[in-house]
PDB file of N, CA and C in Angstrom:
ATOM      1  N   UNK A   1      22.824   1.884 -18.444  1.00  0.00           N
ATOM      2  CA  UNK A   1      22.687   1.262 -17.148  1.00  0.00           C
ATOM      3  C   UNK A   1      21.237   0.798 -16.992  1.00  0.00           C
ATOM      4  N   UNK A   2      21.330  -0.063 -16.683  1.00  0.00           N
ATOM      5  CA  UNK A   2      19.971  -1.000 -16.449  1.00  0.00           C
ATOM      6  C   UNK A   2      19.620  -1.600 -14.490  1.00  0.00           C
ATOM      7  N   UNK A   3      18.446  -0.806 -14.334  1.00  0.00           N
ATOM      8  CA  UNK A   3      18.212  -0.650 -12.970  1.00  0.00           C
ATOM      9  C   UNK A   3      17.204  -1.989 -13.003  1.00  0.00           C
ATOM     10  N   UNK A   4      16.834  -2.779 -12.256  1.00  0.00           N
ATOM     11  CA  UNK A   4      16.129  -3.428 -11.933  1.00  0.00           C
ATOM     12  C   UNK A   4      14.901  -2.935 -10.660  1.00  0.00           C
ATOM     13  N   UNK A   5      13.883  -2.686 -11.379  1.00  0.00           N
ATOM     14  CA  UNK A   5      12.838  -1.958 -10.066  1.00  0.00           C
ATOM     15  C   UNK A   5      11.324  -2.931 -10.006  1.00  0.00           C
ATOM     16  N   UNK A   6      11.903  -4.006  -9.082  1.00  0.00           N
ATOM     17  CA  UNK A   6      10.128  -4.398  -8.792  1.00  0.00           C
ATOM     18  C   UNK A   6       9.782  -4.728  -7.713  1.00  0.00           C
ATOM     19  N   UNK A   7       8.412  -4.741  -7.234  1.00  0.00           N
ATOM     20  CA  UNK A   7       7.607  -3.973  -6.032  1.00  0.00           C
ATOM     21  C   UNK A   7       7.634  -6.106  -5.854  1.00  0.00           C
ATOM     22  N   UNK A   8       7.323  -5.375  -4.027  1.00  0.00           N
ATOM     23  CA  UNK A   8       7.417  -6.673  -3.639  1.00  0.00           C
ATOM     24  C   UNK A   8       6.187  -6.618  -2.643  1.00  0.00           C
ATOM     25  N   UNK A   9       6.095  -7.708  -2.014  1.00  0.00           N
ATOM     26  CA  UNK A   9       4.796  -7.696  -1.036  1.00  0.00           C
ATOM     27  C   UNK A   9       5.664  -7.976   0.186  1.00  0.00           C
ATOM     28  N   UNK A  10       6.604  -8.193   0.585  1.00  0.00           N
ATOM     29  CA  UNK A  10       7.610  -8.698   1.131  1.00  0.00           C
ATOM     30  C   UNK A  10       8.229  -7.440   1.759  1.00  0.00           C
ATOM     31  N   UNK A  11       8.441  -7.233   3.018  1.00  0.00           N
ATOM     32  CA  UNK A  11       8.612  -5.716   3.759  1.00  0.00           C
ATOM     33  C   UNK A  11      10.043  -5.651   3.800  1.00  0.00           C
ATOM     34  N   UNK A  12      11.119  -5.311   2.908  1.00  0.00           N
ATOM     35  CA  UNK A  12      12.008  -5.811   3.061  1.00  0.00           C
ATOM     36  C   UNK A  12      13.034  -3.956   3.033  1.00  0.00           C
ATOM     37  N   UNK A  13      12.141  -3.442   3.143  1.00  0.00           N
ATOM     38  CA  UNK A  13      12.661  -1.718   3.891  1.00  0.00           C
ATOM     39  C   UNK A  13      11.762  -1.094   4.581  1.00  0.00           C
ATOM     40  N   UNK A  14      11.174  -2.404   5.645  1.00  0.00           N
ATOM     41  CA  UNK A  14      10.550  -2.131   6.530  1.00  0.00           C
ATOM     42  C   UNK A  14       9.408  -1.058   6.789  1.00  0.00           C
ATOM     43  N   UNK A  15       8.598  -1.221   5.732  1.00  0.00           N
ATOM     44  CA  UNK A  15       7.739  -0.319   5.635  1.00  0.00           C
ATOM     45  C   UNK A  15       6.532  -0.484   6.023  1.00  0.00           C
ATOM     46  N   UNK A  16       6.429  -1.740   7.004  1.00  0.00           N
ATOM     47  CA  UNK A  16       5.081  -2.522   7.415  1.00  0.00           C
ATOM     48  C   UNK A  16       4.404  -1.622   8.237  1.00  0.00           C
ATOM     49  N   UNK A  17       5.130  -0.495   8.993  1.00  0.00           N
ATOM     50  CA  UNK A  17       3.874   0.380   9.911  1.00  0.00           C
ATOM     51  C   UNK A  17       3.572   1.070   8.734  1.00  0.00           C
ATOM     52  N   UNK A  18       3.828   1.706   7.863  1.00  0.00           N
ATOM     53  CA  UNK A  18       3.420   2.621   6.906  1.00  0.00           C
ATOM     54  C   UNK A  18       1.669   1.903   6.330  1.00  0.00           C
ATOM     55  N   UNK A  19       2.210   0.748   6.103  1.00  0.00           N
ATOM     56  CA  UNK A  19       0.570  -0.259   5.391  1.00  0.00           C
ATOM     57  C   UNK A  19      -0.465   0.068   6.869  1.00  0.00           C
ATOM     58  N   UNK A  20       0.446  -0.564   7.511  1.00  0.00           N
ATOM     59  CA  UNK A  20      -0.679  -1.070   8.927  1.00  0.00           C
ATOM     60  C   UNK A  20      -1.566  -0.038   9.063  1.00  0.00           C
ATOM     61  N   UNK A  21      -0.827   1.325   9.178  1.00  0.00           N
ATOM     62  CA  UNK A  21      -0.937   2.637   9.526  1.00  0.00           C
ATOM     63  C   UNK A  21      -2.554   3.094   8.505  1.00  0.00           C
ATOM     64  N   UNK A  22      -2.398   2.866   7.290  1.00  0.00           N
ATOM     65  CA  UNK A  22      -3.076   3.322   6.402  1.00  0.00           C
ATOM     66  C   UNK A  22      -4.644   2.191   6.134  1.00  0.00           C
ATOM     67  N   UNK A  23      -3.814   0.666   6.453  1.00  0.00           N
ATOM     68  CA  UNK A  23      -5.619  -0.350   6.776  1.00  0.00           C
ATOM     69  C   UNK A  23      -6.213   0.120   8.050  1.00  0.00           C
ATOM     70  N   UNK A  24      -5.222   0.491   9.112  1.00  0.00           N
ATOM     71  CA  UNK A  24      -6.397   0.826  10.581  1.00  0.00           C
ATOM     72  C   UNK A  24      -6.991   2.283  10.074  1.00  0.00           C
ATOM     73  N   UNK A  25      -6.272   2.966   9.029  1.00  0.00           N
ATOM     74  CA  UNK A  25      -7.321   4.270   8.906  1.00  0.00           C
ATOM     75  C   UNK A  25      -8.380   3.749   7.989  1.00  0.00           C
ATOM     76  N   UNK A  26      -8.017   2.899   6.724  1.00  0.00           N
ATOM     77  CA  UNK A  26      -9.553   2.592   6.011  1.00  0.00           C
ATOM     78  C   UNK A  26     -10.430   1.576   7.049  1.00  0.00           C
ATOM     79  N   UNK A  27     -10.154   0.607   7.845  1.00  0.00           N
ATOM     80  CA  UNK A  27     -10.836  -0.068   8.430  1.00  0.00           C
ATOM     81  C   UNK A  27     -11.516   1.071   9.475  1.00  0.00           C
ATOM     82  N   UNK A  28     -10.971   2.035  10.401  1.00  0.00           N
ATOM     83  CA  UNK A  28     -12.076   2.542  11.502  1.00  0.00           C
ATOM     84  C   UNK A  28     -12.831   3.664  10.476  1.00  0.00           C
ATOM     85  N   UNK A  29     -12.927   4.111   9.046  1.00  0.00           N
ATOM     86  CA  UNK A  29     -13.854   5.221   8.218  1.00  0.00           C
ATOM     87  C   UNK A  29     -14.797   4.226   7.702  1.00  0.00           C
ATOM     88  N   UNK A  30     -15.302   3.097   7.925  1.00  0.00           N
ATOM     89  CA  UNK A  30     -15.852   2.506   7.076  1.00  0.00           C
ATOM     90  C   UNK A  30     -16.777   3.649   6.246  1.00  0.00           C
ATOM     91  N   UNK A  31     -17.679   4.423   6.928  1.00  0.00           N
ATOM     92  CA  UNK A  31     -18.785   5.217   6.156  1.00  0.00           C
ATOM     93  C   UNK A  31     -18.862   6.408   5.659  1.00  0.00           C
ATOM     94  N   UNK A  32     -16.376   6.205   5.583  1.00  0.00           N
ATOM     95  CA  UNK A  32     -16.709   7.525   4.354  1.00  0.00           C
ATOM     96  C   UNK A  32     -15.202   7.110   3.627  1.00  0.00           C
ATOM     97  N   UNK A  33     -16.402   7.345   2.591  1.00  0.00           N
ATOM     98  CA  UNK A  33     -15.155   6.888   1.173  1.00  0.00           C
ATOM     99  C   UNK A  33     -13.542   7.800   1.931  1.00  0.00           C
ATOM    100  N   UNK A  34     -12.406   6.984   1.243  1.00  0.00           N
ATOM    101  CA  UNK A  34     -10.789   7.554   1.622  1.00  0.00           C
ATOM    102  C   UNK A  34     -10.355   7.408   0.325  1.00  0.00           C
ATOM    103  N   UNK A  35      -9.693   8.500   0.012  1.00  0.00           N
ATOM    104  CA  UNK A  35      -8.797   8.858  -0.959  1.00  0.00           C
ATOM    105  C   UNK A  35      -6.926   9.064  -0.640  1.00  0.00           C
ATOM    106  N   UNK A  36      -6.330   7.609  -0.883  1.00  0.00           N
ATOM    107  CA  UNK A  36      -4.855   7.969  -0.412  1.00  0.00           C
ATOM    108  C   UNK A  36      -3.818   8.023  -1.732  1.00  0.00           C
ATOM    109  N   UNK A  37      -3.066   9.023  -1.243  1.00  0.00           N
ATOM    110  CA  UNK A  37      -1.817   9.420  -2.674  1.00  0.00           C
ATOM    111  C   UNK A  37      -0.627   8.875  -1.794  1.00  0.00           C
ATOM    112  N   UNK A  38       0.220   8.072  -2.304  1.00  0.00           N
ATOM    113  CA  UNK A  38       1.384   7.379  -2.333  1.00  0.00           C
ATOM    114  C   UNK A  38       2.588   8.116  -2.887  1.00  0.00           C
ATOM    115  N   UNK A  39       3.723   8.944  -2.310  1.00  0.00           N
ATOM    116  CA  UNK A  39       4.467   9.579  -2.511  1.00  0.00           C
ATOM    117  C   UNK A  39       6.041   9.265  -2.602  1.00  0.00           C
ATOM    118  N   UNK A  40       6.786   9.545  -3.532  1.00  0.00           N
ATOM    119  CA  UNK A  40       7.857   9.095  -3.236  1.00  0.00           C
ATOM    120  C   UNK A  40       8.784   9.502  -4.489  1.00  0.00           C
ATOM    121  N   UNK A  41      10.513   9.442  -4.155  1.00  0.00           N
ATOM    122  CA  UNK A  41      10.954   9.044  -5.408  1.00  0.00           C
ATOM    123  C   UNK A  41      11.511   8.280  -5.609  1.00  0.00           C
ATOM    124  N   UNK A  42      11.724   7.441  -7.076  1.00  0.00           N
ATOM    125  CA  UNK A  42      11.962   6.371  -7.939  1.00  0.00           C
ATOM    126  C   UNK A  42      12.574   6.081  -6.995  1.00  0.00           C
ATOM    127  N   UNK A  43      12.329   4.029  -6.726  1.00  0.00           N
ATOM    128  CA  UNK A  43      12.922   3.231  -5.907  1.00  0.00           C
ATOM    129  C   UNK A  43      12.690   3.015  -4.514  1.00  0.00           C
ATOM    130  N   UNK A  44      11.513   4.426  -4.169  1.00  0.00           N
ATOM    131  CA  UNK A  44      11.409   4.363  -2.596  1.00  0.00           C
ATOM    132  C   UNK A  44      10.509   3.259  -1.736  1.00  0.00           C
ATOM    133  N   UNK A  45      10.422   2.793  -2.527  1.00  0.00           N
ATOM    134  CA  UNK A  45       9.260   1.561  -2.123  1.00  0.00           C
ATOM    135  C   UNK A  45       7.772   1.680  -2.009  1.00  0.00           C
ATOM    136  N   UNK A  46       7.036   2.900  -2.951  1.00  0.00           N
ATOM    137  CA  UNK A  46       5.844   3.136  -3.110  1.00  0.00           C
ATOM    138  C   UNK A  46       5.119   1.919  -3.661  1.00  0.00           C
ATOM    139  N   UNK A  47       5.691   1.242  -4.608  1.00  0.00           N
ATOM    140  CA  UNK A  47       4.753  -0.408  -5.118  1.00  0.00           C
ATOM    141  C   UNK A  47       4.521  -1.143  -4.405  1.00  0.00           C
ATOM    142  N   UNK A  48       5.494  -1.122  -3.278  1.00  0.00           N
ATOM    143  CA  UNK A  48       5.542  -2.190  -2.274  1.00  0.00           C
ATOM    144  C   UNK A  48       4.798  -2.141  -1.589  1.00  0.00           C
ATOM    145  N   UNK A  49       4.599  -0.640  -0.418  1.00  0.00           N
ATOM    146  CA  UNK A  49       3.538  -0.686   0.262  1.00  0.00           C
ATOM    147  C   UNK A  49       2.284  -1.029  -0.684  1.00  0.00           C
ATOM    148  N   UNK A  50       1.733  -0.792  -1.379  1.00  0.00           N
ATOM    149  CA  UNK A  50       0.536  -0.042  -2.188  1.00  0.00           C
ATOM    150  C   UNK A  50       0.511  -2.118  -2.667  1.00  0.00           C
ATOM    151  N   UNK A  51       1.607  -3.013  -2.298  1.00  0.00           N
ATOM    152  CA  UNK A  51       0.991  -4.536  -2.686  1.00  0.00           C
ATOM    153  C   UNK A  51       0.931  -4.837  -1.157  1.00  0.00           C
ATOM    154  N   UNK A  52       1.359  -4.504  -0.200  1.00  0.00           N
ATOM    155  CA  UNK A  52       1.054  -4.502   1.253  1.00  0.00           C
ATOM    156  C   UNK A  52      -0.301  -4.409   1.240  1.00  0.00           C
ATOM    157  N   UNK A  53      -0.757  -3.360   1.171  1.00  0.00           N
ATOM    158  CA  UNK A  53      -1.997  -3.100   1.087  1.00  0.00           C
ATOM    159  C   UNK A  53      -3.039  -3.705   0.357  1.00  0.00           C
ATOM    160  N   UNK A  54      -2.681  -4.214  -0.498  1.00  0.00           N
ATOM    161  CA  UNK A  54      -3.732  -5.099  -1.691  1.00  0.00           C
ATOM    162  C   UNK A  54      -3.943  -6.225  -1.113  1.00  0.00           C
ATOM    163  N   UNK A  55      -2.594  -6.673  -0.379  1.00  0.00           N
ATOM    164  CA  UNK A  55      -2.951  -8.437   0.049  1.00  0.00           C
ATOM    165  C   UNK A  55      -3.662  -8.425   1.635  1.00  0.00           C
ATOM    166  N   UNK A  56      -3.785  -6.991   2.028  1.00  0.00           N
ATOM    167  CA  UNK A  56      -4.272  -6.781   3.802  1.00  0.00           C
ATOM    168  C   UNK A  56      -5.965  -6.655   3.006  1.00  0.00           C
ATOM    169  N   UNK A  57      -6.004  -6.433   1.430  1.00  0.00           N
ATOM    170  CA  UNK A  57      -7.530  -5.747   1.346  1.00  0.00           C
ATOM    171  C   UNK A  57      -8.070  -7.175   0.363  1.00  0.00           C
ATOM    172  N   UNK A  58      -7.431  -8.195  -0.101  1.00  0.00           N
ATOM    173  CA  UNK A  58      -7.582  -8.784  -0.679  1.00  0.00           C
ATOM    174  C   UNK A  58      -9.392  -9.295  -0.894  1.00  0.00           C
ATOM    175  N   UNK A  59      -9.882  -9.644   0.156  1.00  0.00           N
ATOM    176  CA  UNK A  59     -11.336 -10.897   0.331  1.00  0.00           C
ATOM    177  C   UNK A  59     -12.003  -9.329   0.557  1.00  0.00           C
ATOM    178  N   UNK A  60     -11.655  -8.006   0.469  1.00  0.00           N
ATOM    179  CA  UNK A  60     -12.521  -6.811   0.760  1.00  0.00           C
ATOM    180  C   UNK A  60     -13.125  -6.789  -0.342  1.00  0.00           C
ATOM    181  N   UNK A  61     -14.149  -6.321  -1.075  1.00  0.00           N
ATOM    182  CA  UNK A  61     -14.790  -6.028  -2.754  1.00  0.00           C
ATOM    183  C   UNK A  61     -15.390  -4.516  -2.056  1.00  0.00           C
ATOM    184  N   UNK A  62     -14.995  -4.102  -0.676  1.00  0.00           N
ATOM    185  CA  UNK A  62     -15.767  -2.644  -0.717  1.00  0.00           C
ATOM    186  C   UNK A  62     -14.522  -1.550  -0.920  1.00  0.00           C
ATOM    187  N   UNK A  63     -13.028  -2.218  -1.283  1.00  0.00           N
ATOM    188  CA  UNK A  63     -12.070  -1.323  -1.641  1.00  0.00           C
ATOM    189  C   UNK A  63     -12.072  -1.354  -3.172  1.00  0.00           C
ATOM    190  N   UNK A  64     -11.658  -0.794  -3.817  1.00  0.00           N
ATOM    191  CA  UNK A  64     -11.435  -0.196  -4.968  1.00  0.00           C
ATOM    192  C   UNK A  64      -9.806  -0.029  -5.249  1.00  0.00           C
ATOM    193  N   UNK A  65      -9.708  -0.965  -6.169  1.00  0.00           N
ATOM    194  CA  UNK A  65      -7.888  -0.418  -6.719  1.00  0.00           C
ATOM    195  C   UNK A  65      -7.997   0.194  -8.107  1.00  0.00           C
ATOM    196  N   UNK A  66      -7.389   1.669  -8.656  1.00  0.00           N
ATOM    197  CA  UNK A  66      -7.404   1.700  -9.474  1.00  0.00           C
ATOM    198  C   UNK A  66      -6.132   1.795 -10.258  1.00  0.00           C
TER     199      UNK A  66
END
């Protein structure tokens, strides 16, 4: 069986407060580094938020993706 699993930027299990939730916490810490872990299992839409987030941090160079 062959699953098809890819992350979208596209909120399409409505996970847009989850992002929002997590840029208004890095945007009001500016002056202390944040460390966030992304939890889930297979399929839950952890890629998705986590490209939510990349395209809200995009023009940022003071975030860090690793």
């Amino acid at each position: 069986m062959f699953l098809n699993d890819q992350e979208t930027a596209t909120d399409i299990l409505y996970y847009e407060a989850i992002a929002k939730t997590v840029v208004t916490l890095i945007r009001k810490t500016p002056d202390a580094p944040v460390t966030i872990g992304v939890h889930g299992d297979w399929g839950a839409g952890k890629s998705s938020v986590l490209k939510m987030l990349e395209g809200a941090f995009a023009e940022d160079d003071r975030v860090l993706w690793l």
